[in-house]
Protein backbone atom coordinates (compact mmCIF):
# COMPACT_ATOMS: atom_id res chain seq x y z
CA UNK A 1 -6.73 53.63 -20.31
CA UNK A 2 -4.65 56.42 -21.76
CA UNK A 3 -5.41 58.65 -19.19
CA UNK A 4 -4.17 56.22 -16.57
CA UNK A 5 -1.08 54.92 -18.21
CA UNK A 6 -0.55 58.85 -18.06
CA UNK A 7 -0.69 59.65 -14.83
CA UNK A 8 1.45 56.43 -13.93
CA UNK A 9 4.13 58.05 -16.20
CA UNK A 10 3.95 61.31 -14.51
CA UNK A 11 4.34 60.06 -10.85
CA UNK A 12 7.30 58.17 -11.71
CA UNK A 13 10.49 59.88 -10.00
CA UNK A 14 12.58 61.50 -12.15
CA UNK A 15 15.43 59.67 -12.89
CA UNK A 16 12.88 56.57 -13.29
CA UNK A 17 11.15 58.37 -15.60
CA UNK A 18 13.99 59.72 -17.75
CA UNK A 19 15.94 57.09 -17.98
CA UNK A 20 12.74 54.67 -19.28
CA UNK A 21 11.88 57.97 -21.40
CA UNK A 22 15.39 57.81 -23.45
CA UNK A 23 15.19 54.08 -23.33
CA UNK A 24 12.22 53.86 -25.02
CA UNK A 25 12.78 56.96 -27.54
CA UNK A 26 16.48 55.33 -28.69
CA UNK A 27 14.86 52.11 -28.87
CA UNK A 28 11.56 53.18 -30.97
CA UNK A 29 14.51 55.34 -32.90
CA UNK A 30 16.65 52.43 -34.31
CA UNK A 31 13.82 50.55 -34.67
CA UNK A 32 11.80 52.96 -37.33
CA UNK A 33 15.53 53.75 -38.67
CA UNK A 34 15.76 57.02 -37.38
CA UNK A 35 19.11 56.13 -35.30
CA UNK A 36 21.76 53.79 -35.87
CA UNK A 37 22.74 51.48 -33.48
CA UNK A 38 26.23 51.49 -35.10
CA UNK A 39 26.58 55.20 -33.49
CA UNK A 40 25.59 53.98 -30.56
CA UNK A 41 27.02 50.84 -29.37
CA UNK A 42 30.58 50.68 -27.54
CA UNK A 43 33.38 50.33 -29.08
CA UNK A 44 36.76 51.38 -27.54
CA UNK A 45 38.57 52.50 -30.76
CA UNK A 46 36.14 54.69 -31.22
CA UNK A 47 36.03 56.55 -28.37
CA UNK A 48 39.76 56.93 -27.83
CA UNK A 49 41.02 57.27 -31.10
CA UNK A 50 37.82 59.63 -32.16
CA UNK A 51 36.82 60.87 -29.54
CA UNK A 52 33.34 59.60 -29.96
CA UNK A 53 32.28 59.87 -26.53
CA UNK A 54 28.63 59.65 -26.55
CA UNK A 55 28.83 56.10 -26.90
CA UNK A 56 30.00 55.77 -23.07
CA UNK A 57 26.38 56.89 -22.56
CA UNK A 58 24.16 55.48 -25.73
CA UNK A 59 25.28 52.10 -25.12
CA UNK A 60 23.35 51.95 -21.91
CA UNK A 61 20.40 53.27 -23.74
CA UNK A 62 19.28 50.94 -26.48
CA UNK A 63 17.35 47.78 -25.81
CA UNK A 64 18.05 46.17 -29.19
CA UNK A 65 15.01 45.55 -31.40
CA UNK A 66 11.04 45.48 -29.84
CA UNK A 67 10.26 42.33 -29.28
CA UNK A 68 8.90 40.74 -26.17
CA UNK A 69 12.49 40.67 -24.35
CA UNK A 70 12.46 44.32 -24.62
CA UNK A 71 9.21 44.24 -22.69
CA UNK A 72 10.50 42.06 -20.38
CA UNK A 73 13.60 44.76 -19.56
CA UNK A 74 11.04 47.47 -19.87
CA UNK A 75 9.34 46.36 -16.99
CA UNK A 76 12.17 45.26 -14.46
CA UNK A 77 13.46 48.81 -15.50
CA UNK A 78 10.64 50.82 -14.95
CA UNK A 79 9.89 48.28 -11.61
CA UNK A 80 13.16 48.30 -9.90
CA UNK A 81 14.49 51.26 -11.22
CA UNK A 82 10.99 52.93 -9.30
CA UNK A 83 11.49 51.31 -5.85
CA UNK A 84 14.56 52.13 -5.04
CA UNK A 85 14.22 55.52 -6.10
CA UNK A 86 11.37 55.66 -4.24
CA UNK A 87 11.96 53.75 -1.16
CA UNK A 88 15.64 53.04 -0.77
CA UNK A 89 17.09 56.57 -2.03
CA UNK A 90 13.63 58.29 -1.18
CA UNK A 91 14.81 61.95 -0.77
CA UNK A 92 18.09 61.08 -2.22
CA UNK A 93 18.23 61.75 -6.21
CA UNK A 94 21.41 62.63 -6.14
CA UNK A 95 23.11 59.61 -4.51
CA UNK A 96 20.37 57.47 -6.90
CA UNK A 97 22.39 58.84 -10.06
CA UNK A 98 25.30 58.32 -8.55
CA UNK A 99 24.46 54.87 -7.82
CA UNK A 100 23.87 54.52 -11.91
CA UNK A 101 26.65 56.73 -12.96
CA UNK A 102 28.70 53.63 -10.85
CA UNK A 103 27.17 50.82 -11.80
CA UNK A 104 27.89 52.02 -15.32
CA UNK A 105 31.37 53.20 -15.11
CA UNK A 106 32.22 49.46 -13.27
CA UNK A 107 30.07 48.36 -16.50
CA UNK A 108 32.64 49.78 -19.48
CA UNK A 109 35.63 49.49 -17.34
CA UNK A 110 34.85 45.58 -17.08
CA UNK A 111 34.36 45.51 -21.24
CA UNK A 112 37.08 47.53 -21.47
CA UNK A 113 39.38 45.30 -19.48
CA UNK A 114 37.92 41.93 -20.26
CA UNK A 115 39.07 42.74 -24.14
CA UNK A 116 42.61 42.91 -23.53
CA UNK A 117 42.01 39.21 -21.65
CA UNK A 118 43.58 36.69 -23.35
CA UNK A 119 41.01 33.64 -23.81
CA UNK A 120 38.12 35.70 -22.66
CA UNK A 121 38.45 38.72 -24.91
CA UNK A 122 36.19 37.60 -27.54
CA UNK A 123 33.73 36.97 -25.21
CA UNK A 124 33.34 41.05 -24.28
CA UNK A 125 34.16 41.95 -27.93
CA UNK A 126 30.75 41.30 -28.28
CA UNK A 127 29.18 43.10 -25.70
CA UNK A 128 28.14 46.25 -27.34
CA UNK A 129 25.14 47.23 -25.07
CA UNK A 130 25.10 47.45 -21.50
CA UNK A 131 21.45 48.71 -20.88
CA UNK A 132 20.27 45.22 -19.94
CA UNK A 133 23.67 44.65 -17.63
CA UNK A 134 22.23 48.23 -15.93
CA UNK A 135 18.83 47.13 -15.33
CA UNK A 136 20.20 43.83 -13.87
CA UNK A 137 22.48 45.43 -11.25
CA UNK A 138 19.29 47.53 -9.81
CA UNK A 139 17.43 44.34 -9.66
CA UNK A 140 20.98 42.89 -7.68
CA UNK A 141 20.68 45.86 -5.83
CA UNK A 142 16.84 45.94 -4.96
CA UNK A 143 17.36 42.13 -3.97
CA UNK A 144 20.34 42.65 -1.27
CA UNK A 145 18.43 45.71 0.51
CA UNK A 146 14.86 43.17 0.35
CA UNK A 147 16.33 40.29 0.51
CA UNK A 148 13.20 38.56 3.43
CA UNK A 149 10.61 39.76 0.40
CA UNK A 150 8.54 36.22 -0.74
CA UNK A 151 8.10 36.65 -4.70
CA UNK A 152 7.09 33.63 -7.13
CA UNK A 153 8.22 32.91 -10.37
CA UNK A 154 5.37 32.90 -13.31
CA UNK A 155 3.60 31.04 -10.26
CA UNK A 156 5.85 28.30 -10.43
CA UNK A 157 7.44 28.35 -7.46
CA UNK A 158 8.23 30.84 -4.81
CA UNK A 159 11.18 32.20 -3.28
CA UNK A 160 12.74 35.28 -1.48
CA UNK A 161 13.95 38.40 -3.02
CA UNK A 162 17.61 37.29 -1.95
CA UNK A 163 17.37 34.92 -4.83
CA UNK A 164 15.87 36.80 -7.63
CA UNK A 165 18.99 37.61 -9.63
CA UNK A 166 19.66 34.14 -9.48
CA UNK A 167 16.30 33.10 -10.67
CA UNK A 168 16.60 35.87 -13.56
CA UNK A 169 20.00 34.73 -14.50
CA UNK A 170 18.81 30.69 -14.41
CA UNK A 171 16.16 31.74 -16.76
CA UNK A 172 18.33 33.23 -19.00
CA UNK A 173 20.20 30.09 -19.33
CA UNK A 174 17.07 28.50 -19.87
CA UNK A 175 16.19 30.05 -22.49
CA UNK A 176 19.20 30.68 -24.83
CA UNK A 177 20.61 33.89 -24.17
CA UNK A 178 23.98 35.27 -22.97
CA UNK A 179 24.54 34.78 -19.55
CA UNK A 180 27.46 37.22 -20.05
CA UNK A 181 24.80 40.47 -19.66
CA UNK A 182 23.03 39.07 -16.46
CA UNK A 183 26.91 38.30 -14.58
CA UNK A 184 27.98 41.40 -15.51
CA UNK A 185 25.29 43.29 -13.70
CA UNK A 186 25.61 41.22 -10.75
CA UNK A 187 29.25 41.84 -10.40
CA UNK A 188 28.21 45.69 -10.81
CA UNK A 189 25.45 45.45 -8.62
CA UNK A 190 27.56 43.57 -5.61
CA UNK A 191 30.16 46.42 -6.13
CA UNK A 192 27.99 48.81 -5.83
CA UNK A 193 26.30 47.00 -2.62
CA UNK A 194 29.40 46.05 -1.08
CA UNK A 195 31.13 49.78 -0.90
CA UNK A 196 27.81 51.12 0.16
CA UNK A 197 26.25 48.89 2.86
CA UNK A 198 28.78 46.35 3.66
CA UNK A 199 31.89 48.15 4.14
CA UNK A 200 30.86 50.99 5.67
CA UNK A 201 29.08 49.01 8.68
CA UNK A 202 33.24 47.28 8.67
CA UNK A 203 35.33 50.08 9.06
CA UNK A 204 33.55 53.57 9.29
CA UNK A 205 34.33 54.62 6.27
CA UNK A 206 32.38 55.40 3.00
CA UNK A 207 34.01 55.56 -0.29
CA UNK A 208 30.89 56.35 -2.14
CA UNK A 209 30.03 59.74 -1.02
CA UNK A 210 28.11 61.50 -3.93
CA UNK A 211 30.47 64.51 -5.18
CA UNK A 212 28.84 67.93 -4.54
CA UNK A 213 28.03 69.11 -8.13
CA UNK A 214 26.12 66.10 -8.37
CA UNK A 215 24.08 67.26 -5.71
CA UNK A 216 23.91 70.57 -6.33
CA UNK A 217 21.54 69.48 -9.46
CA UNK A 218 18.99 68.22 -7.13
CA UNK A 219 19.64 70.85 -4.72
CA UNK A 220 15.27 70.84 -3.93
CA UNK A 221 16.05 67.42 -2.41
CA UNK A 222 16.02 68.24 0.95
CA UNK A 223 14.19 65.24 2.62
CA UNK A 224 16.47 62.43 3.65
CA UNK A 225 15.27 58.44 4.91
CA UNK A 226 18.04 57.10 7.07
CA UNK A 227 17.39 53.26 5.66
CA UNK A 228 18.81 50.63 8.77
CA UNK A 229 20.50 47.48 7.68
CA UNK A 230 17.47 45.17 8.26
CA UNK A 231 14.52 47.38 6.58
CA UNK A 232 12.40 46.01 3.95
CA UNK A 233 10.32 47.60 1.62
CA UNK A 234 7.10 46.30 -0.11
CA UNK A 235 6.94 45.69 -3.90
CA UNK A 236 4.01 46.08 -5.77
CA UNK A 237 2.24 43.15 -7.22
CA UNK A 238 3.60 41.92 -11.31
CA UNK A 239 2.53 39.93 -14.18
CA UNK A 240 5.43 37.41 -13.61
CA UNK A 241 7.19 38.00 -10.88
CA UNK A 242 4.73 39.15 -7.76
CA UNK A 243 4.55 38.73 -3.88
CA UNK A 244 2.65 35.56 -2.11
């Protein structure tokens, strides 16, 4: 068993596997006390006033305290975090960390913005965290490049990867917890889409070219998959949420 949950780790690509690595470590760290999450979360003052910029980066990091709902982000992260490094950017690490380094900027810009907000603002003073509003937008982002992909719900009923975020977010309603996280990471992930797939194919042009000395990191990555507008990829069978 060890030995296989091993080799699964290994063969994960490697921004997969980092990014569930530092997850899990910061998580398993503020849970036996050995991190704070009060030097991690985001808060504004903080990082422009003291220059305490690490927390741009730790807040997306910590999964708040292990409990089954960090499972439950632990495995759409480690899921849907895998095929689209694997399939969608296969060959393309670069533009794959861009694609995060996005989706979080959008993220903390959003906070940042929505606390100056009259009426709203105390709804994004508490948003400290923004790992589960990270995992959400590549699970927005999986769904609009898979959309024709049949999935079922803890074999309740079945539907098409188009509506997945949807689903998620409905069962977040369900039961009891912000739906705050889940929006955000749609409106992230639909960015994100929109300025990579949709406007492109409308004028020609593509704002999100990955700068250079982002790519000169994964300068080995020399094998690129031209993706077309209509292809699907196949997702591996789940606990709770599988193919028909």
């Amino acid at each position: 068993m060890a030995q296989a949950v091993e080799e699964w780790y290994k063969q994960m690509p490697v921004i997969t596997r980092s990014y569930l690595t530092a997850a899990i470590v910061t998580t398993i760290g503020c849970s036996l006390e050995i991190i704070s999450p009060y030097h991690l979360y985001l808060n504004p003052k903080l990082v422009v006033q003291q220059y305490q910029l690490w927390r741009l980066v730790t807040n997306f990091l910590y999964f708040r305290k292990m409990d089954l709902d960090f499972l439950f982000h632990m495995f759409f992260l480690a899921r849907y975090c895998k095929l689209l490094e694997e399939n969608s950017f296969r060959g393309r690490t670069a533009d794959f960390l861009y694609m995060l380094l996005f989706g979080a900027t959008v993220l903390t810009t959003i906070v940042l913005v929505g606390g100056m907000i009259p009426f709203v603002s105390a709804s994004f003073a508490k948003i400290f965290f923004l790992s589960n509003s990270l995992t959400f937008m590549m699970v927005y982002v999986w769904s609009k490049q898979n959309p024709y992909i049949h999935m079922s719900f803890l074999g309740l009923f079945t539907f098409t990867a188009a509506y997945l975020p949807w689903v998620l977010l409905g069962f977040s309603i369900l039961v009891g917890t912000s739906a705050w996280v889940d929006l955000l990471g749609m409106i992230a992930g639909h960015a994100y889409y929109f300025l990579e797939d949709v406007y492109p194919r409308m004028t020609g042009r593509h704002p999100l070219k990955t700068p250079g000395f982002i790519k000169a990191l994964f300068a080995d990555d020399n094998v690129v998959v031209a993706r077309p507008a209509n292809m699907r990829f196949a997702a591996p069978a789940a606990d709770e949420l599988h193919q028909d």
